[in-house]
Protein backbone atom coordinates (compact mmCIF):
# COMPACT_ATOMS: atom_id res chain seq x y z
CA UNK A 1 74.35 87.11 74.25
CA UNK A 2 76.17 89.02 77.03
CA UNK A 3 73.81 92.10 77.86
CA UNK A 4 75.56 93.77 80.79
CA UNK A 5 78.66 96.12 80.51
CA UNK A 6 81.92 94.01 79.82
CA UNK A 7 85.65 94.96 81.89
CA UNK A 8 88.55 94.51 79.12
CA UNK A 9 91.64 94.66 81.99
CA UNK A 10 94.90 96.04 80.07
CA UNK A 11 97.74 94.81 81.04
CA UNK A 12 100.82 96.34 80.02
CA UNK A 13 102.98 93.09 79.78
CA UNK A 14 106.17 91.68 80.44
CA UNK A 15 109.53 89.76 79.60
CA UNK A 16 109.32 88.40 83.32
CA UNK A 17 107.34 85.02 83.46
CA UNK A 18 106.79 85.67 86.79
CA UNK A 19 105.12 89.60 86.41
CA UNK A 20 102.86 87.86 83.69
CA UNK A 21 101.64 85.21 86.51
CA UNK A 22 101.34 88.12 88.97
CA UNK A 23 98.69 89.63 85.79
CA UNK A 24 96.73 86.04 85.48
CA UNK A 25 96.44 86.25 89.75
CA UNK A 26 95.07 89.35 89.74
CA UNK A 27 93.04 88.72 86.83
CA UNK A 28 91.59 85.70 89.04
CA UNK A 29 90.96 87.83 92.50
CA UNK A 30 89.02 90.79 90.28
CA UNK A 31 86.79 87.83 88.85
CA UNK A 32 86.14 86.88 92.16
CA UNK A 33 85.39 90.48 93.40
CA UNK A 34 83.60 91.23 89.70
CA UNK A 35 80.18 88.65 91.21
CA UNK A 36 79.55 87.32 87.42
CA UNK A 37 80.30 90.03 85.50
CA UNK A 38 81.83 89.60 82.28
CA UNK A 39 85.95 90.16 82.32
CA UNK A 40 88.54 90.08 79.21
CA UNK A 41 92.13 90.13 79.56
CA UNK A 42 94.99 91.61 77.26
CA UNK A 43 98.22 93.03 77.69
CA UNK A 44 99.76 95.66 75.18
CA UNK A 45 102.74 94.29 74.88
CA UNK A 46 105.37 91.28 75.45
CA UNK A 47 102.79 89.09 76.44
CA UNK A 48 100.06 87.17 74.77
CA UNK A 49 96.71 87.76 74.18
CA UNK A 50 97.00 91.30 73.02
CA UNK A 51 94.69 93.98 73.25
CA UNK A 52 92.87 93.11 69.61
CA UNK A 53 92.66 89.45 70.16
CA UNK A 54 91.47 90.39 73.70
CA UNK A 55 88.75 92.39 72.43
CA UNK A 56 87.40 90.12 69.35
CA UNK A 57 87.44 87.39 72.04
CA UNK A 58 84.88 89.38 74.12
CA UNK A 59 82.69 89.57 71.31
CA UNK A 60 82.79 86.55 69.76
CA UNK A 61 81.44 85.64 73.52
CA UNK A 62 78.19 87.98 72.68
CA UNK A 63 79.29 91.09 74.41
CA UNK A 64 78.26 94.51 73.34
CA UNK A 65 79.36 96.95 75.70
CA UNK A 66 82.81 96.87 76.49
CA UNK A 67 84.48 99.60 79.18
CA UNK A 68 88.77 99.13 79.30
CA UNK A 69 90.27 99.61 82.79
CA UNK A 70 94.42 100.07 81.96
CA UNK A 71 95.75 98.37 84.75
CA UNK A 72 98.63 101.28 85.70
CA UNK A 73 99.59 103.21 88.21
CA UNK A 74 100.33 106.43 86.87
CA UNK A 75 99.20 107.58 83.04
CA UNK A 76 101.91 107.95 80.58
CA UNK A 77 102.58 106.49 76.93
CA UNK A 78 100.80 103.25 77.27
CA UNK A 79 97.87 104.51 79.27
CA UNK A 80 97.23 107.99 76.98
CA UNK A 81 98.27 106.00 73.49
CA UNK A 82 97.89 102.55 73.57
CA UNK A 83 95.30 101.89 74.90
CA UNK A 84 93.12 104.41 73.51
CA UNK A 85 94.15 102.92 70.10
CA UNK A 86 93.17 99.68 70.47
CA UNK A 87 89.47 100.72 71.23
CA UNK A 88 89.31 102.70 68.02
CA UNK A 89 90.73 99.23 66.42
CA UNK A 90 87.96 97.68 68.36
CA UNK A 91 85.58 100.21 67.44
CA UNK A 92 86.47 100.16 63.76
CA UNK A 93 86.27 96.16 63.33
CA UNK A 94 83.25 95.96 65.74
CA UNK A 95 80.96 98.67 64.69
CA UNK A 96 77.82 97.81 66.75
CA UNK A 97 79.56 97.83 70.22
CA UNK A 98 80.28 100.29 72.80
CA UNK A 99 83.72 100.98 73.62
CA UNK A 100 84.37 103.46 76.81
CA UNK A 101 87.92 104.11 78.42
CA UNK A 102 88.57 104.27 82.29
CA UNK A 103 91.17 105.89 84.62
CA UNK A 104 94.78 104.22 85.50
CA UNK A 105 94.18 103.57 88.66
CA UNK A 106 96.04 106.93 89.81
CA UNK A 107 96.57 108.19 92.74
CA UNK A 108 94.29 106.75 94.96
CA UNK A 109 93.65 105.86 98.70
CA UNK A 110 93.86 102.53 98.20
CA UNK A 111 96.60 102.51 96.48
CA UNK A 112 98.64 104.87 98.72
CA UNK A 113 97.26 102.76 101.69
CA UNK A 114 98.43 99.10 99.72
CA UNK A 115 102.20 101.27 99.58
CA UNK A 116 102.62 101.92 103.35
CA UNK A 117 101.95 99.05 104.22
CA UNK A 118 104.87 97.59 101.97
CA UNK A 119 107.18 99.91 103.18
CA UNK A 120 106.01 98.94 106.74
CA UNK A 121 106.97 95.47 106.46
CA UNK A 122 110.13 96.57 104.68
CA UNK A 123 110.77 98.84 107.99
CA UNK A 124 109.97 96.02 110.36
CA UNK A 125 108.74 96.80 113.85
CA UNK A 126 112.52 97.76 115.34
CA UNK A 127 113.45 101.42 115.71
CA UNK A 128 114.97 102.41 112.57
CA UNK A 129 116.88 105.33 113.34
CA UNK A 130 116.45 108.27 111.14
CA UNK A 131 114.56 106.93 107.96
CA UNK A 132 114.10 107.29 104.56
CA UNK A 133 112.31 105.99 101.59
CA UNK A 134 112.99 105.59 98.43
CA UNK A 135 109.80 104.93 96.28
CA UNK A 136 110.80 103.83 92.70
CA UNK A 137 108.76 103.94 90.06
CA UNK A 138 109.03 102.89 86.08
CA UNK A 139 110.48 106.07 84.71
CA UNK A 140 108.06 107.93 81.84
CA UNK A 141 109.26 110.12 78.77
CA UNK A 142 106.16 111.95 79.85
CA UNK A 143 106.86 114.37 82.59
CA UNK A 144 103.04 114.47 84.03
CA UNK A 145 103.37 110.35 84.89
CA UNK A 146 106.76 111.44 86.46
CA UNK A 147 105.74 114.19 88.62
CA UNK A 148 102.29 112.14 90.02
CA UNK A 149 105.53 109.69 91.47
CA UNK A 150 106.10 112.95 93.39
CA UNK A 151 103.07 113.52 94.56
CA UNK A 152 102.40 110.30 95.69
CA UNK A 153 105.85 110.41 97.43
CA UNK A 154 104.64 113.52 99.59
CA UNK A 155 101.36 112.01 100.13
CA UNK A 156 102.93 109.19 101.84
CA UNK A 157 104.96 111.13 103.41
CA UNK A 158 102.67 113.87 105.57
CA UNK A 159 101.25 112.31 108.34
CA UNK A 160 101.78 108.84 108.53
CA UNK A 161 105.52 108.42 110.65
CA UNK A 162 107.41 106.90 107.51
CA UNK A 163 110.03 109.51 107.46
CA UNK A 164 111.00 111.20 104.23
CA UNK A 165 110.52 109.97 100.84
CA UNK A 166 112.83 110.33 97.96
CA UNK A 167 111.01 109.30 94.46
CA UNK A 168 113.09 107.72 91.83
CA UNK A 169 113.32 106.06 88.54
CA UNK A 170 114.92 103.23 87.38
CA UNK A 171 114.61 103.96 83.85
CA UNK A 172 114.08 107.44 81.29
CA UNK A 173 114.35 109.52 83.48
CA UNK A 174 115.86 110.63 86.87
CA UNK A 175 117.39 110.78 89.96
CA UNK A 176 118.28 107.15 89.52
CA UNK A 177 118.12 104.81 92.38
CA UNK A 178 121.60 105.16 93.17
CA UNK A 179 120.89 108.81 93.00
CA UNK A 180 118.16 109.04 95.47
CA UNK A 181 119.67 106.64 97.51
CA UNK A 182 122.90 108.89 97.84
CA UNK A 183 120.49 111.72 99.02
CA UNK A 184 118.78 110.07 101.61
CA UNK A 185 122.38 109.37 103.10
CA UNK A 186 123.30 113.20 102.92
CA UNK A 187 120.32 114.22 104.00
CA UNK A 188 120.91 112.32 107.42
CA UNK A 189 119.09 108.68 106.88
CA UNK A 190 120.58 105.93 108.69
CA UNK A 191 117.57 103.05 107.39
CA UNK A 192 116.23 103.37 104.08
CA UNK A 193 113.72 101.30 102.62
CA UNK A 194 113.82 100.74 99.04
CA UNK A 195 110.44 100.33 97.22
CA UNK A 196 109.29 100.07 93.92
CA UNK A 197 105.83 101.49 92.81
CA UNK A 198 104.89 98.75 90.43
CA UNK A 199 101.87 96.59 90.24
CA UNK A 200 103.76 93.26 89.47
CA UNK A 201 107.05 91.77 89.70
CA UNK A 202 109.98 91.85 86.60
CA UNK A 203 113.25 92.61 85.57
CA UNK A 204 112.75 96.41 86.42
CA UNK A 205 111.81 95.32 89.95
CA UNK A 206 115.32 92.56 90.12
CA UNK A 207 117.00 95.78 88.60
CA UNK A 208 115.56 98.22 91.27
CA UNK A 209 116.74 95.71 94.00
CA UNK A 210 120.15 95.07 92.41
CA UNK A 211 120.99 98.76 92.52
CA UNK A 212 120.17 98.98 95.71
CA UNK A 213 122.14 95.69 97.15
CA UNK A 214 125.41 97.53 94.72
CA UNK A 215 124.89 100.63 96.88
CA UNK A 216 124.52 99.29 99.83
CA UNK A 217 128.06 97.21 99.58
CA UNK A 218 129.45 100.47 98.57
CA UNK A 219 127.77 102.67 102.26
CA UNK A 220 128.54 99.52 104.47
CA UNK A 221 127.16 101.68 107.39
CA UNK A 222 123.84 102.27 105.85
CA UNK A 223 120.47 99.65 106.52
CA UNK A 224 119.32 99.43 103.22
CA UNK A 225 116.27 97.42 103.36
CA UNK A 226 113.99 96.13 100.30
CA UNK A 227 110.32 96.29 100.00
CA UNK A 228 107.87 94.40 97.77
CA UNK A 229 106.32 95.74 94.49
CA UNK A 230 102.06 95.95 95.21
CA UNK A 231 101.25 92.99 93.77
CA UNK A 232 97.81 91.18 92.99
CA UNK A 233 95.79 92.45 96.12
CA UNK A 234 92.02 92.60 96.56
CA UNK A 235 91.69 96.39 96.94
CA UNK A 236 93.28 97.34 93.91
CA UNK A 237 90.54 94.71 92.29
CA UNK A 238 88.06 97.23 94.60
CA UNK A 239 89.51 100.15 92.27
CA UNK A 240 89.46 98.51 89.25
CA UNK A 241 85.55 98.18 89.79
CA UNK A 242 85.36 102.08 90.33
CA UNK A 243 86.81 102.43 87.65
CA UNK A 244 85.01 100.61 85.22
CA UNK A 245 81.87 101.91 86.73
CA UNK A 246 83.24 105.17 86.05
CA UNK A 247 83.64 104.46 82.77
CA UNK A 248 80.23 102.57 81.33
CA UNK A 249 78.41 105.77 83.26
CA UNK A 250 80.34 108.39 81.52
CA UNK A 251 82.07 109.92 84.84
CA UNK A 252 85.50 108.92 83.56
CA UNK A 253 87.84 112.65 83.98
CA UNK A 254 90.67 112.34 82.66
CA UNK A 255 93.53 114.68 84.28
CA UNK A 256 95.06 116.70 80.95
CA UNK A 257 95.75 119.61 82.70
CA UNK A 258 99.61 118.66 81.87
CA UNK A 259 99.17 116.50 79.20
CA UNK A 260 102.20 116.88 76.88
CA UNK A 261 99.66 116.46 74.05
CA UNK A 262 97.26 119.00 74.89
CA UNK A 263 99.10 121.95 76.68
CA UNK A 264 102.61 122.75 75.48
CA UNK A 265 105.13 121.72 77.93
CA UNK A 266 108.62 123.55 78.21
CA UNK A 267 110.55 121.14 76.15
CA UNK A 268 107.80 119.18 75.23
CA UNK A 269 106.15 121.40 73.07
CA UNK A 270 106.51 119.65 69.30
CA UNK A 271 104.28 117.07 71.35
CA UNK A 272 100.88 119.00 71.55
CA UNK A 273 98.10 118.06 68.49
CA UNK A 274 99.78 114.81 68.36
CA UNK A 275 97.68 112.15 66.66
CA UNK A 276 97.16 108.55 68.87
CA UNK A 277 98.61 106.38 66.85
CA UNK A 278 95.96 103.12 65.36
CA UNK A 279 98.54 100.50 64.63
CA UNK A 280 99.17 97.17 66.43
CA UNK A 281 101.83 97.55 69.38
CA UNK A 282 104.86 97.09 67.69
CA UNK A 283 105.73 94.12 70.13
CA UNK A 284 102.51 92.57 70.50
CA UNK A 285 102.05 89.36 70.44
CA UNK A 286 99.87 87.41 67.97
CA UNK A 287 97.83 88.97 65.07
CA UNK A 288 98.29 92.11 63.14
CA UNK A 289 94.60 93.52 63.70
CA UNK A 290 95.36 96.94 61.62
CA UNK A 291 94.31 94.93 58.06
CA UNK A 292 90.66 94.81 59.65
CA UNK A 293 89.91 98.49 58.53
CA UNK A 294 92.85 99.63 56.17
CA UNK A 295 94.40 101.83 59.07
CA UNK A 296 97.43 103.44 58.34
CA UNK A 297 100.42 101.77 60.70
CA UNK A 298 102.25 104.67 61.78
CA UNK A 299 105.71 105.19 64.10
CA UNK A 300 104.49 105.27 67.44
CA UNK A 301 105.40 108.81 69.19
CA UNK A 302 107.49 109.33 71.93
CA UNK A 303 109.64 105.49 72.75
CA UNK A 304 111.79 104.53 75.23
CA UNK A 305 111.86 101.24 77.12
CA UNK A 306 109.42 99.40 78.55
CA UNK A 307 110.18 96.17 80.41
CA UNK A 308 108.36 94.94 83.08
């Protein structure tokens, strides 16, 4: 029997074969950073094994102390709902094991650091005239995951020579990347580098870079150069650790300052008191865990699209 602390890694999941491998990579460089301790993988969706199957697996293996780390950048639906859910599933089927909850990864050093550097190599070591990026993320119905995009935009922004940086969204919500894209032209950019904020590859990431080549063909006088998604690198393994330590020790803080389901957001407001939702992911993969302890399967709240 396992004695130490288990890391259950949530991965959101993907049509793209190719952001699923990107998962499985990363999953392999955190084992190699983890030094022996126990690691269990599941994705919430679109991908196999889901979260339930994920977690049974880790105890069948003798573990009873398990803390989740949701492998995302910024919290929204999946990270506040989903994942949440399929602890109390865990908890519910799995009565004599701990279950604790860590932080997306967030905002982060690291993670700011691992996105200069990709929109350094996009830049290339030429003078680039007057540039601009744009930095595009997923696109949330929840307004707090879209304005952290902001943040991190202006964070990457002060200080470090990478001119100015336009957030977008290639999905729910906007300016679009054609949108930002158009800006950055008006606003005087002659080289813009397009990048998306996402962990792994996927059709979100082809889209982002097909917009961009459609623009581009349309503003034949404007460099419009691509830059590569984050990908499986060490250091964000380095802050999945923090987090999980964060989480077995209790120091995990959420930010619900502007949750939508806590504080009552103009236009948001029929979203506060909102229960989490116990069911299965409506497109996971595999079993139907809700049978294990007669929970209800609600509609999930909130929807929109999620492809990775």
């Amino acid at each position: 029997m396992s004695s130490g602390p288990a890391l259950l890694l949530i991965g959101h999941g993907s049509r793209s074969v190719a952001g699923v491998e990107e998962y499985w990579q990363f999953a392999d460089v955190l084992r190699g950073a983890a030094k022996g301790l126990e690691i269990g993988c599941g994705f919430i969706e679109l991908a196999e094994p889901d979260l339930d199957t994920a977690i049974d697996a880790l105890v069948g293996r003798g573990v009873t102390s398990i803390g989740a780390v949701p492998l995302v950048l910024l919290g929204a639906g999946h990270m506040k709902n989903d994942g949440p859910a399929a602890l109390e599933r865990g908890r519910r089927r799995h009565q004599s094991v701990r279950f604790e909850y860590g932080r997306a990864l967030g905002i982060h050093p690291l993670v700011l650091a691992l996105a200069e550097e990709r929109i350094r190599a996009a830049v290339g070591a030429g003078d680039p005239g007057r540039l601009a990026v744009v930095l595009v993320g997923r696109g949330s119905s929840d307004p707090d995951a879209n304005a952290d995009l902001y943040k991190v935009g202006r964070l990457l922004q002060d200080s470090r020579g990478l001119g100015f940086v336009e957030p977008a969204f290639v999905s729910l919500a906007p300016p679009s990347v054609p949108q930002a894209l158009e800006r950055c032209r008006r606003l005087g950019a002659t080289t813009i580098a397009v990048v998306p904020y996402f962990l792994f590859t996927g059709i979100l990431v082809d889209r982002i870079h097909a917009q961009a080549d459609v623009w581009a063909v349309e503003h034949q006088g404007m460099a419009v150069r691509h830059g590569a998604h984050l990908g499986p690198d060490p250091r964000l393994a380095e802050l999945v650790l923090q987090r999980h330590r964060e989480a077995i020790e209790g120091e995990a803080r959420m930010n619900c300052d502007c949750c939508v389901y806590r504080i009552a957001i103009p236009g948001y407001e029929g979203q506060v008191g909102q229960p989490t939702p116990l069911h299965a992911h409506s497109h996971s993969h595999g079993h139907d865990h809700s049978h294990h302890s007669g929970i209800p399967v609600p509609e999930p709240m909130g929807g929109g699209e999620h492809l990775g």
